[in-house]
PDB file of N, CA and C in Angstrom:
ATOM      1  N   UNK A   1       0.839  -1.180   0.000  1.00  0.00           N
ATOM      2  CA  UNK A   1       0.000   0.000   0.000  1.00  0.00           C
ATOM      3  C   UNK A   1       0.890   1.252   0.000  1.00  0.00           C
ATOM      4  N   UNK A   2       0.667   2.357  -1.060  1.00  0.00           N
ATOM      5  CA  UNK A   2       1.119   3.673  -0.894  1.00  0.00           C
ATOM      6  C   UNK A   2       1.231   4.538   0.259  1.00  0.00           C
ATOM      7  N   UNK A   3       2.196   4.947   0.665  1.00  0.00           N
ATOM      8  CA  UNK A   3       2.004   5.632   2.098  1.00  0.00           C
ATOM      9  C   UNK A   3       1.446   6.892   1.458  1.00  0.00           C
ATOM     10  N   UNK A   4       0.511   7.606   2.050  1.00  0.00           N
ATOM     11  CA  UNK A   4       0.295   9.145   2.255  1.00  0.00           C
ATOM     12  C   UNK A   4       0.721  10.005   2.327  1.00  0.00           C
ATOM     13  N   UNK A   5       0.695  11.168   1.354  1.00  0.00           N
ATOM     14  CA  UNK A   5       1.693  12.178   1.511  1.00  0.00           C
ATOM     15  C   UNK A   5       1.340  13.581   2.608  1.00  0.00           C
ATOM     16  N   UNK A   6       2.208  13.718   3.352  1.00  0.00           N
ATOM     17  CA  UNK A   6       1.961  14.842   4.246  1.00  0.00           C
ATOM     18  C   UNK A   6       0.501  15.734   4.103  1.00  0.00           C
ATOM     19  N   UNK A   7       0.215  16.252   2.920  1.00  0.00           N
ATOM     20  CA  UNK A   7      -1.112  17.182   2.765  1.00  0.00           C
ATOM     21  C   UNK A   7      -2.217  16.034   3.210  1.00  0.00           C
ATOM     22  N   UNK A   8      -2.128  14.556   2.370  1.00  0.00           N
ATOM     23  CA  UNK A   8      -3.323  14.123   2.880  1.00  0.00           C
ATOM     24  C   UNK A   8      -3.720  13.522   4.250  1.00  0.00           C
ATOM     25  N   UNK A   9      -2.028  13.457   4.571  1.00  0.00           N
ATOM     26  CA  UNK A   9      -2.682  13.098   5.990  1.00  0.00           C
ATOM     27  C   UNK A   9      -2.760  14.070   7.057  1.00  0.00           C
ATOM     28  N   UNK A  10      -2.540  15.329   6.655  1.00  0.00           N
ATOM     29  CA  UNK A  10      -2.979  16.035   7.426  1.00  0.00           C
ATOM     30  C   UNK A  10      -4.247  16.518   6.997  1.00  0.00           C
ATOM     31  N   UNK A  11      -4.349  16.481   5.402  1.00  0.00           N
ATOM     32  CA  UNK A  11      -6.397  16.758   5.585  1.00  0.00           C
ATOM     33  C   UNK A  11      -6.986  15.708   5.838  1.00  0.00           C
ATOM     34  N   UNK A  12      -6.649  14.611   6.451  1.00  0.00           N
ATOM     35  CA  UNK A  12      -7.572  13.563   7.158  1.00  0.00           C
ATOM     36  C   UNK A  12      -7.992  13.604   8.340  1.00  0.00           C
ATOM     37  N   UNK A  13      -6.719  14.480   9.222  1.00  0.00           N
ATOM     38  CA  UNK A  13      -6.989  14.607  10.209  1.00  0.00           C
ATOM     39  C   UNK A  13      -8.125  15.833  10.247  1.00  0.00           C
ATOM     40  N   UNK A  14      -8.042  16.744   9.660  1.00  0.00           N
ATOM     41  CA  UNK A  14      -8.980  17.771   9.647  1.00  0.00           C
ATOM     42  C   UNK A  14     -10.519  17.233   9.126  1.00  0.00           C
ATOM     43  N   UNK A  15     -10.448  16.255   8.797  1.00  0.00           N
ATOM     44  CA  UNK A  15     -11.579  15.883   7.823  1.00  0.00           C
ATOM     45  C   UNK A  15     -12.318  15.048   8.604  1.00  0.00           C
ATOM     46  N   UNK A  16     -11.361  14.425   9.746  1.00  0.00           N
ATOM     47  CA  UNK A  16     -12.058  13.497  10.957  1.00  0.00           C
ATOM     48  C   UNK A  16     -12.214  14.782  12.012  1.00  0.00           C
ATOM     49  N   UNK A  17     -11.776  15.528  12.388  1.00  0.00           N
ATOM     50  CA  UNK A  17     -12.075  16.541  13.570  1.00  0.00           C
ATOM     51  C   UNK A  17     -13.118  17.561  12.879  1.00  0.00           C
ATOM     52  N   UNK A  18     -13.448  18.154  12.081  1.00  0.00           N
ATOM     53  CA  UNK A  18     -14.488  18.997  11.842  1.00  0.00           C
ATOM     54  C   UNK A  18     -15.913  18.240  11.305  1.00  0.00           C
ATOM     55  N   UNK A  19     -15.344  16.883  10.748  1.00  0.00           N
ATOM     56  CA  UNK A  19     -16.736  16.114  10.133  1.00  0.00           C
ATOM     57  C   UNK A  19     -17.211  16.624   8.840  1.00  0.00           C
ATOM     58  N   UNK A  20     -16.096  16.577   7.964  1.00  0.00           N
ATOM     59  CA  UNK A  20     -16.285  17.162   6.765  1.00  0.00           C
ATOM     60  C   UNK A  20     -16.753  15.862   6.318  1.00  0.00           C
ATOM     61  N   UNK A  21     -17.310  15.943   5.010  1.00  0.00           N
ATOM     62  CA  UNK A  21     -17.797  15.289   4.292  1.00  0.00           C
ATOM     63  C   UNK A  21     -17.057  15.533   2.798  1.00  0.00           C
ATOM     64  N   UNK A  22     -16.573  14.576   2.544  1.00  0.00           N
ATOM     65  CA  UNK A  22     -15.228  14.380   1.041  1.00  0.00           C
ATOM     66  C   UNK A  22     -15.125  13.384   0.956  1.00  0.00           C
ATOM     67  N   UNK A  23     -14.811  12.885  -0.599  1.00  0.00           N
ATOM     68  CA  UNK A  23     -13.645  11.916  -1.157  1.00  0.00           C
ATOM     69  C   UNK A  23     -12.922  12.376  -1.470  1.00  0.00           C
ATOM     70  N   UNK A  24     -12.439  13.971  -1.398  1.00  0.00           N
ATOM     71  CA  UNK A  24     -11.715  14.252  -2.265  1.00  0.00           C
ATOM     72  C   UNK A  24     -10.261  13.768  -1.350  1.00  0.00           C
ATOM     73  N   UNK A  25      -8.987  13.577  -2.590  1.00  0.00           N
ATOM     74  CA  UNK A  25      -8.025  13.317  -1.613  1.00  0.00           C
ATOM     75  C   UNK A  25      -6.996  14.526  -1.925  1.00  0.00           C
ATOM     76  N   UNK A  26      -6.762  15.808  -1.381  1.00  0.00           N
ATOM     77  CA  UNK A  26      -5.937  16.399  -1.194  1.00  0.00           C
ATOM     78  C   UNK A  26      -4.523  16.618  -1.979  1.00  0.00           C
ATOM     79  N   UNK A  27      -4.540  17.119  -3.062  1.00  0.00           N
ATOM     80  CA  UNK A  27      -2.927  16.898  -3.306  1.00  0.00           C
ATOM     81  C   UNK A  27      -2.470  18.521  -3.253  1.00  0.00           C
ATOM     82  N   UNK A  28      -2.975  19.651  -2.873  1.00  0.00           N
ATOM     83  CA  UNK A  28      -2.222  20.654  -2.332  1.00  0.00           C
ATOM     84  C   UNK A  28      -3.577  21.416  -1.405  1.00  0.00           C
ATOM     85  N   UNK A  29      -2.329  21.874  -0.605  1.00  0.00           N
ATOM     86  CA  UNK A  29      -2.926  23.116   0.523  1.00  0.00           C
ATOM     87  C   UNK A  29      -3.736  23.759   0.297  1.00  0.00           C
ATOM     88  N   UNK A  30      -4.218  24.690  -0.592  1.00  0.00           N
ATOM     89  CA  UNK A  30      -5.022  25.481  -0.948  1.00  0.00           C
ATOM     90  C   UNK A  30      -6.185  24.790  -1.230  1.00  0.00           C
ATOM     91  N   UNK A  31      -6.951  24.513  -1.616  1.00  0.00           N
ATOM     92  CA  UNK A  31      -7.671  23.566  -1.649  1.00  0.00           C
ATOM     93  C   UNK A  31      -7.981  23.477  -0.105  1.00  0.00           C
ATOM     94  N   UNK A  32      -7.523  22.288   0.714  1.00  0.00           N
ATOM     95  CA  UNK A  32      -7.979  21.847   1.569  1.00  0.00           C
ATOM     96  C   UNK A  32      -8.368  22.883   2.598  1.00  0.00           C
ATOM     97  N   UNK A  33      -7.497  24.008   2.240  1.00  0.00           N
ATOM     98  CA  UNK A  33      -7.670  25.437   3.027  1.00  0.00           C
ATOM     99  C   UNK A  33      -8.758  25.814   2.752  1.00  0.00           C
ATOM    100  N   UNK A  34      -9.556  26.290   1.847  1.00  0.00           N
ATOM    101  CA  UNK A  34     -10.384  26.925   1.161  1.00  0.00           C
ATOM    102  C   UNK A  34     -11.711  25.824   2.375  1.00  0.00           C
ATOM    103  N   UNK A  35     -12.036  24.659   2.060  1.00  0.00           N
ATOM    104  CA  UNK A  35     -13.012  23.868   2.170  1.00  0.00           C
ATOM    105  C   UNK A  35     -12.630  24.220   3.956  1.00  0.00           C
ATOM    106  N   UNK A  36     -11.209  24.100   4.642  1.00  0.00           N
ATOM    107  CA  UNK A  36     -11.677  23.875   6.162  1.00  0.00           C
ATOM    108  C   UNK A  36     -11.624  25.772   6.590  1.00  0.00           C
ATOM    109  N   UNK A  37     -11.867  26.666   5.885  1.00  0.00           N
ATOM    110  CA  UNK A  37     -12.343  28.221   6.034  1.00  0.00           C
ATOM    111  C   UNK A  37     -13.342  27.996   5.816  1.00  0.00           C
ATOM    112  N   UNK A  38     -14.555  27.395   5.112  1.00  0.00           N
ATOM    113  CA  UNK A  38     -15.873  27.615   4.707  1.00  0.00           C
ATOM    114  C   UNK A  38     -16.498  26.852   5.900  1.00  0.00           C
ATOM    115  N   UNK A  39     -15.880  25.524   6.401  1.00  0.00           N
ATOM    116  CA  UNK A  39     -16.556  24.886   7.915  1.00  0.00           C
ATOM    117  C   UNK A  39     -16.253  25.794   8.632  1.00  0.00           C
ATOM    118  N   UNK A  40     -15.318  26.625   8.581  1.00  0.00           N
ATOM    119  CA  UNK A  40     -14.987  27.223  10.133  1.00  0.00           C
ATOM    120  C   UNK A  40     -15.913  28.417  10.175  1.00  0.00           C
ATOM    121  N   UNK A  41     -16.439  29.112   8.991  1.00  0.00           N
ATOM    122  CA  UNK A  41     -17.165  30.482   8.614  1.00  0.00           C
ATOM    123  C   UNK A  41     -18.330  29.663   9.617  1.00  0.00           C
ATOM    124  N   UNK A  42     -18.696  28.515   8.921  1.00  0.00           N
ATOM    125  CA  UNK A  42     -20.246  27.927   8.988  1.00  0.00           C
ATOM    126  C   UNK A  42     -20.066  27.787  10.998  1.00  0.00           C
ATOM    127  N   UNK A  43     -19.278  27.432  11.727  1.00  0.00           N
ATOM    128  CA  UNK A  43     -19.236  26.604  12.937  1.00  0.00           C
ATOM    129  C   UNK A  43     -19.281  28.018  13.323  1.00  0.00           C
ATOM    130  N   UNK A  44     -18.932  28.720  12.870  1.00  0.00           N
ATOM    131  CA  UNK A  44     -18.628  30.481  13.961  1.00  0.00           C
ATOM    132  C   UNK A  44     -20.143  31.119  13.790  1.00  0.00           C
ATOM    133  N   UNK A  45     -20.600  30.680  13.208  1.00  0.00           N
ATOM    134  CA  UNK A  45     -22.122  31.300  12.872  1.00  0.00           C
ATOM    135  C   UNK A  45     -23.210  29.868  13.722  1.00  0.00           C
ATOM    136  N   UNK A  46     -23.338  29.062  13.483  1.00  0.00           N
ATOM    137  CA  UNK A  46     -23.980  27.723  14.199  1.00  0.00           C
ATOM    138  C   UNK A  46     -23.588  27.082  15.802  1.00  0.00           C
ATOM    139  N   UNK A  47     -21.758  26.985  15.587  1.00  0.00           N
ATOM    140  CA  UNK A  47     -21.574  26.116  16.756  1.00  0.00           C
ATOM    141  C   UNK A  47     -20.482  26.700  16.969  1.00  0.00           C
ATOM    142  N   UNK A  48     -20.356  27.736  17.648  1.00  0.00           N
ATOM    143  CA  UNK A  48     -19.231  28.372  17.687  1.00  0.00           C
ATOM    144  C   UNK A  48     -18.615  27.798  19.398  1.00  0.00           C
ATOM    145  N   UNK A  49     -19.791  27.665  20.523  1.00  0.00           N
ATOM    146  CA  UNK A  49     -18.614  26.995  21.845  1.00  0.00           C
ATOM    147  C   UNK A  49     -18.032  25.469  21.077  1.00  0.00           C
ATOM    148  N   UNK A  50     -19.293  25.050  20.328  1.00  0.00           N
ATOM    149  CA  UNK A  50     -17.667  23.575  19.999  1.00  0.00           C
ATOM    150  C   UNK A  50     -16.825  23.746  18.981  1.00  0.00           C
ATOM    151  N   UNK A  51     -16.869  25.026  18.286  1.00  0.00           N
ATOM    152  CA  UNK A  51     -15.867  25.446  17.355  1.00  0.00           C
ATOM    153  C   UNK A  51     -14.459  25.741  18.784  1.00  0.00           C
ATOM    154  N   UNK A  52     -14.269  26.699  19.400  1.00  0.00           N
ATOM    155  CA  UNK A  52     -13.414  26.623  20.436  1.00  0.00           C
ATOM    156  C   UNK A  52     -13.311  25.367  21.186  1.00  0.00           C
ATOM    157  N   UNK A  53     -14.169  24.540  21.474  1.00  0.00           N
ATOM    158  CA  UNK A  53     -13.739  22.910  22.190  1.00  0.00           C
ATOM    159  C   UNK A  53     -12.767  22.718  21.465  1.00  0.00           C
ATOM    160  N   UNK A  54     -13.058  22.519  20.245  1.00  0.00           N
ATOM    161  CA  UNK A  54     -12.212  21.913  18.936  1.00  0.00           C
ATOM    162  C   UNK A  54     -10.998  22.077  19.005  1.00  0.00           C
ATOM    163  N   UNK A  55     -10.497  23.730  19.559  1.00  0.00           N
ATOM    164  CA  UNK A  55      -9.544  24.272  19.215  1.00  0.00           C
ATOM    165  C   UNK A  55      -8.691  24.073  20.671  1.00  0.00           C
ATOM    166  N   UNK A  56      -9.388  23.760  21.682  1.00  0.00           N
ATOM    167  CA  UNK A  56      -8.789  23.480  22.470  1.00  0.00           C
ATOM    168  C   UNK A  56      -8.279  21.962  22.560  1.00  0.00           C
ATOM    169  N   UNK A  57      -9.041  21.242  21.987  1.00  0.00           N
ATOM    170  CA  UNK A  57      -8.263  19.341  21.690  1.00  0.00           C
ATOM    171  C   UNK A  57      -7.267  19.437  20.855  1.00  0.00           C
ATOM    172  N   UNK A  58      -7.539  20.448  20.214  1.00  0.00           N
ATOM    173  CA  UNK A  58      -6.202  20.522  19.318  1.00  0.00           C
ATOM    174  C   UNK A  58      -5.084  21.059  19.749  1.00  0.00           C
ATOM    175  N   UNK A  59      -4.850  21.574  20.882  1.00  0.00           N
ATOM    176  CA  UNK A  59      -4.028  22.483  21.819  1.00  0.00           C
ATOM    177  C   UNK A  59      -3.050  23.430  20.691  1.00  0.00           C
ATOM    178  N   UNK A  60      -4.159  24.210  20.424  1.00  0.00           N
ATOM    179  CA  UNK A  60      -4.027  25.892  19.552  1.00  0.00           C
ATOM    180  C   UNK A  60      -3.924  26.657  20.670  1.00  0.00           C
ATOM    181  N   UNK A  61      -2.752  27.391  21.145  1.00  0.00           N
ATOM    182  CA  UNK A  61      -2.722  28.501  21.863  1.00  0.00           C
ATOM    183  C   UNK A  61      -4.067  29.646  22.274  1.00  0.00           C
ATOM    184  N   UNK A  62      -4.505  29.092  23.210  1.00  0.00           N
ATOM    185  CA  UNK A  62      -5.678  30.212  23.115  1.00  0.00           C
ATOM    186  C   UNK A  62      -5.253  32.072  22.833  1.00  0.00           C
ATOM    187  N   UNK A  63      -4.170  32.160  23.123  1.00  0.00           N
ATOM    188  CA  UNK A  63      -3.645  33.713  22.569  1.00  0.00           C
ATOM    189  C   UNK A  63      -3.755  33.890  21.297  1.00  0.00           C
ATOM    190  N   UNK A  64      -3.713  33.368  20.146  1.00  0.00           N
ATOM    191  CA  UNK A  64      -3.679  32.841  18.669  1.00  0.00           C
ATOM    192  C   UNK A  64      -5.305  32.908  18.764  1.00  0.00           C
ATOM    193  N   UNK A  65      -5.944  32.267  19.062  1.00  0.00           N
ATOM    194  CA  UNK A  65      -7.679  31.789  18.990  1.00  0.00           C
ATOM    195  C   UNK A  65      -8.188  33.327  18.705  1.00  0.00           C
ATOM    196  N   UNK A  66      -7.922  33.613  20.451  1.00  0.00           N
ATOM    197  CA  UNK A  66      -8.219  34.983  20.689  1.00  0.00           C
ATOM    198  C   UNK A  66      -7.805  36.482  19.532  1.00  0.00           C
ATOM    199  N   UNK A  67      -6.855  36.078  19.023  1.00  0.00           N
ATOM    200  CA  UNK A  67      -6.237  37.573  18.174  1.00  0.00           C
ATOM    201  C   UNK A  67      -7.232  37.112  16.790  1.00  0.00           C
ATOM    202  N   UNK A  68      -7.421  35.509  16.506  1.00  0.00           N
ATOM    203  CA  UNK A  68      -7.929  35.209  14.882  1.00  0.00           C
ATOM    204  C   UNK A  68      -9.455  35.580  15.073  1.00  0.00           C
ATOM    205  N   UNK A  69      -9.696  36.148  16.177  1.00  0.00           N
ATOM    206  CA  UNK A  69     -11.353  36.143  16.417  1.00  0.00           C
ATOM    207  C   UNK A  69     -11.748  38.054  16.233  1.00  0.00           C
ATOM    208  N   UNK A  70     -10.380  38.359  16.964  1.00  0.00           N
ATOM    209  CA  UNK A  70     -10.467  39.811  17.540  1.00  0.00           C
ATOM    210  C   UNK A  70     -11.472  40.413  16.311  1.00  0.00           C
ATOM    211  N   UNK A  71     -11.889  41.259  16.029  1.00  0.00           N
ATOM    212  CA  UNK A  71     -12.543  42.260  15.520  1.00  0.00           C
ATOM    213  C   UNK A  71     -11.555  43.423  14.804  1.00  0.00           C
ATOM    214  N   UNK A  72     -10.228  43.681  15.243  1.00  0.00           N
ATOM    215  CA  UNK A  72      -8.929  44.291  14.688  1.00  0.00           C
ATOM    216  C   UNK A  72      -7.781  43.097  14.032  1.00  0.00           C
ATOM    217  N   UNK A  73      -8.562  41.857  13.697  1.00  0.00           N
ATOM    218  CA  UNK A  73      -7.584  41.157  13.240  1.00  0.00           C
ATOM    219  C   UNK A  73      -7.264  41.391  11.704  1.00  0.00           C
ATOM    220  N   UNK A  74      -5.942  41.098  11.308  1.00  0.00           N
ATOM    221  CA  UNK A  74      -6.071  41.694   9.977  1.00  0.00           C
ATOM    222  C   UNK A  74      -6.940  40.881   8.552  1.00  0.00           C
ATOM    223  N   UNK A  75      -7.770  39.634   9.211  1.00  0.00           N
ATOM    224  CA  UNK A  75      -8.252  38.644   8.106  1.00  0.00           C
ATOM    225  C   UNK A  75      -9.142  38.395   8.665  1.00  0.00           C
ATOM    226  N   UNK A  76     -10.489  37.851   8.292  1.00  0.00           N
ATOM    227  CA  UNK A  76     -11.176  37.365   8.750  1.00  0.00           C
ATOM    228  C   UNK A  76     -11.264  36.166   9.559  1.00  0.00           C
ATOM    229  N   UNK A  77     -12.317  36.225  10.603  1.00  0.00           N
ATOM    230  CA  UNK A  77     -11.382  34.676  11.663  1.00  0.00           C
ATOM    231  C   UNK A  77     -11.565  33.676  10.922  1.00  0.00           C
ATOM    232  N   UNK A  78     -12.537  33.524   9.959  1.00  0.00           N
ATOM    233  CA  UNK A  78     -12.125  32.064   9.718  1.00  0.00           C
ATOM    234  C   UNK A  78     -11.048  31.594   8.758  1.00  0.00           C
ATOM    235  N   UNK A  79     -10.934  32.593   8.092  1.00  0.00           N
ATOM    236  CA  UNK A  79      -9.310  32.680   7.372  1.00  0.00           C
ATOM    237  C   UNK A  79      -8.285  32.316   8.746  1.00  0.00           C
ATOM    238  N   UNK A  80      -8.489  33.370   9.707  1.00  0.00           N
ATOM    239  CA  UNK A  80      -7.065  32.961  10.843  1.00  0.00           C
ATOM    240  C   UNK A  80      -7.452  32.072  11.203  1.00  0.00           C
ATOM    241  N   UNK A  81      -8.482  31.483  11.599  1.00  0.00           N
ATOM    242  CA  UNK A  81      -8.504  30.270  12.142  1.00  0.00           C
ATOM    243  C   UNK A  81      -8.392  29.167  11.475  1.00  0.00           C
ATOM    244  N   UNK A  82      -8.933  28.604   9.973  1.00  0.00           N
ATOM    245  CA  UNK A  82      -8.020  27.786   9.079  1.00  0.00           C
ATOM    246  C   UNK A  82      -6.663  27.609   9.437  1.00  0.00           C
ATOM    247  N   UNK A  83      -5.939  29.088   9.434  1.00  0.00           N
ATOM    248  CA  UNK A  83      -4.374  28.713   9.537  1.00  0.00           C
ATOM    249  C   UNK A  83      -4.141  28.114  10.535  1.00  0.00           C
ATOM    250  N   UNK A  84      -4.743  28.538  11.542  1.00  0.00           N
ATOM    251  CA  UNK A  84      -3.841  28.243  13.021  1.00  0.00           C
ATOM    252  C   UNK A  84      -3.758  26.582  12.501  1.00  0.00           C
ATOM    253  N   UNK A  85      -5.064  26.130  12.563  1.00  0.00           N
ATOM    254  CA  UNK A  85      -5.683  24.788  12.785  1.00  0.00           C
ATOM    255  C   UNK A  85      -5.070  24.009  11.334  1.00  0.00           C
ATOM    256  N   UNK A  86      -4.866  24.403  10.689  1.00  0.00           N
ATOM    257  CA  UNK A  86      -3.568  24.140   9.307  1.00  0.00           C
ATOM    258  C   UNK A  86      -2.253  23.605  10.092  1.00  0.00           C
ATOM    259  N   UNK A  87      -1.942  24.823  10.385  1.00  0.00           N
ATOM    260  CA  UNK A  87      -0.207  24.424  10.977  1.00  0.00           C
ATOM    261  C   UNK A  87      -0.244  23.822  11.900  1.00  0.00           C
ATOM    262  N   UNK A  88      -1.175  23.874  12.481  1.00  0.00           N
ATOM    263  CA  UNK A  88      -1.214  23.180  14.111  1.00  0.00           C
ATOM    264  C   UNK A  88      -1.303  21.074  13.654  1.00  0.00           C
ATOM    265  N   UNK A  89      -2.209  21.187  12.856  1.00  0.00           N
ATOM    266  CA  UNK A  89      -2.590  19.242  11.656  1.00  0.00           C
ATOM    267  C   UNK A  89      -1.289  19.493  11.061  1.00  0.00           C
ATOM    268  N   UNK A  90      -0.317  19.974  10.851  1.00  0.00           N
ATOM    269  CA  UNK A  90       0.585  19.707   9.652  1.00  0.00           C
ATOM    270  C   UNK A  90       2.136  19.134  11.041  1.00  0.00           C
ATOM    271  N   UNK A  91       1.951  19.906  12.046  1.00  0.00           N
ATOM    272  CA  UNK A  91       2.767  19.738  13.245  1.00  0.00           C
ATOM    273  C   UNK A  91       2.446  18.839  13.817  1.00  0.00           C
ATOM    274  N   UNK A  92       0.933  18.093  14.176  1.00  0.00           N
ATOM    275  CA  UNK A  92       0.868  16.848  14.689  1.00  0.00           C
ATOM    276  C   UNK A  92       1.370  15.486  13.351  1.00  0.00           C
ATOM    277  N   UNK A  93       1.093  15.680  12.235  1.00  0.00           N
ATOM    278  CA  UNK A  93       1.908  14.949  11.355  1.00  0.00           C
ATOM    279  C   UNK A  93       3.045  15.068  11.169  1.00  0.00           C
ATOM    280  N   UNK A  94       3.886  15.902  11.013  1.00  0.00           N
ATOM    281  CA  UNK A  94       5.083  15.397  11.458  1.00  0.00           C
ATOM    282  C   UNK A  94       5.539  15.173  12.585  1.00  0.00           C
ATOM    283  N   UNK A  95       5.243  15.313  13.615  1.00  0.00           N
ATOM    284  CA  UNK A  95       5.472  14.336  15.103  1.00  0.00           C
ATOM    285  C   UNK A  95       5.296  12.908  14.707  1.00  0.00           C
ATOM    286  N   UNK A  96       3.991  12.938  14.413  1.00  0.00           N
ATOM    287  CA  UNK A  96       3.855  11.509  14.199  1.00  0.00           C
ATOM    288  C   UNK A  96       4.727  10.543  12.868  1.00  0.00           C
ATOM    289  N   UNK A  97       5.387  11.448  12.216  1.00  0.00           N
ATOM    290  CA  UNK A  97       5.865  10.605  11.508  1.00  0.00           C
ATOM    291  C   UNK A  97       7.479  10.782  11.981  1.00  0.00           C
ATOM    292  N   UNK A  98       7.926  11.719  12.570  1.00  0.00           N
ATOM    293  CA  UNK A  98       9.121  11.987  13.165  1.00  0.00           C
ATOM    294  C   UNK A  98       9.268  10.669  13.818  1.00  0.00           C
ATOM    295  N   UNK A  99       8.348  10.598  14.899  1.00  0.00           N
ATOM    296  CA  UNK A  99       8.738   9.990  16.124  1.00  0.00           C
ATOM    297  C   UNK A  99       7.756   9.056  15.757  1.00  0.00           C
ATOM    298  N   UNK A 100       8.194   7.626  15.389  1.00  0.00           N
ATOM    299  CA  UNK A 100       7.168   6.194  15.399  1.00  0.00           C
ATOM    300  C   UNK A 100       6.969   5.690  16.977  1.00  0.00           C
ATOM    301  N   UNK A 101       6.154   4.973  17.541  1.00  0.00           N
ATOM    302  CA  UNK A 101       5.728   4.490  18.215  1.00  0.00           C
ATOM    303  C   UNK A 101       6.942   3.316  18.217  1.00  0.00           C
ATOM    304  N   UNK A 102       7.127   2.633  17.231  1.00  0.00           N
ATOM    305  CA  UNK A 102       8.211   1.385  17.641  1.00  0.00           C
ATOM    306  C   UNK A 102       9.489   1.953  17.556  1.00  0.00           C
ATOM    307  N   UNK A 103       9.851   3.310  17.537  1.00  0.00           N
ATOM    308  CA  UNK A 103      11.740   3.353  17.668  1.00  0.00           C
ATOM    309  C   UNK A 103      11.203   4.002  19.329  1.00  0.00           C
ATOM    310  N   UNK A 104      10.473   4.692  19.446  1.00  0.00           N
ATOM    311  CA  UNK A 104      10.232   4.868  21.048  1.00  0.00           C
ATOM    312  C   UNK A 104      10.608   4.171  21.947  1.00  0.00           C
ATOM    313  N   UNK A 105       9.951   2.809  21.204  1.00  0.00           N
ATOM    314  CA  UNK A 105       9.723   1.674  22.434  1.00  0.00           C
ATOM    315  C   UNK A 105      11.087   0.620  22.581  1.00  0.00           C
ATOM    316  N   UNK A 106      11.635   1.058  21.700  1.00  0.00           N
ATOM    317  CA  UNK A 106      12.585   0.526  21.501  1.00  0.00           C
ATOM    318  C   UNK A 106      13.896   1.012  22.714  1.00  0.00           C
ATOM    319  N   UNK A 107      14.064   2.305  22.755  1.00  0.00           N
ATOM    320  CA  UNK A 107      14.942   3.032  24.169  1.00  0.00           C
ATOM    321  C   UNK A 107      14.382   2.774  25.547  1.00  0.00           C
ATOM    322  N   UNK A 108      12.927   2.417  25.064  1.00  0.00           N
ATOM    323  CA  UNK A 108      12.595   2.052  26.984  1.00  0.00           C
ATOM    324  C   UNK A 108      12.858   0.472  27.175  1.00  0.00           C
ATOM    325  N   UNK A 109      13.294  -0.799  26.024  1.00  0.00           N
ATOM    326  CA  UNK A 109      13.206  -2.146  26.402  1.00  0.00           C
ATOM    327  C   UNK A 109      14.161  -1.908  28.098  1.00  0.00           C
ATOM    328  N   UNK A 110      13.967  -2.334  29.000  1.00  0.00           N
ATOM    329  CA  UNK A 110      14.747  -2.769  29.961  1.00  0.00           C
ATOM    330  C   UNK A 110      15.243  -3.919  30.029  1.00  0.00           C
TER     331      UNK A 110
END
């Protein structure tokens, strides 16, 4: 099986945490940006305390949350908030591919 390239597995993860609905499979940023700004427009208007839950499982700096929301921000929040929540899925994928679960376990054998 083909491994996954970075964009899609980080729009999977976005695609399982907001409950998007796609087949599409991701082969650049923009794109996947565009579609998780239009959930985030929609959740800030509908479900905006579990739009912030969200952002807190995702451990997004609430200082960041707070400035992409402000009213003097220079973009609209759901533009800033795409990003945060962009870089923030692109940083839990590479952890996870940095650091495997079996070379971990491997420094603790006793």
């Amino acid at each position: 099986m083909e491994e996954k390239n970075t964009t899609q597995l980080t729009a999977d993860l976005i695609i399982r945490d907001f409950e998007l609905e796609t087949t599409t499979d991701f082969q650049n940023e923009d794109e996947l940006f565009r579609m998780l700004a239009d959930q985030i427009a929609w959740m800030i208007e509908r479900r905006m305390e579990w739009l912030l839950s969200l952002m807190y499982r995702m451990d997004i700096d609430e200082s960041q949350v707070q400035a992409a929301l402000s009213p003097v921000a220079p973009e609209p929040a759901n533009i800033g908030l795409a990003r945060l929540v962009l870089e923030r899925q692109k940083q839990r994928v590479h952890t996870k591919q940095t650091y495997r679960p079996s070379a971990l376990g491997e420094e603790w054998d006793w």
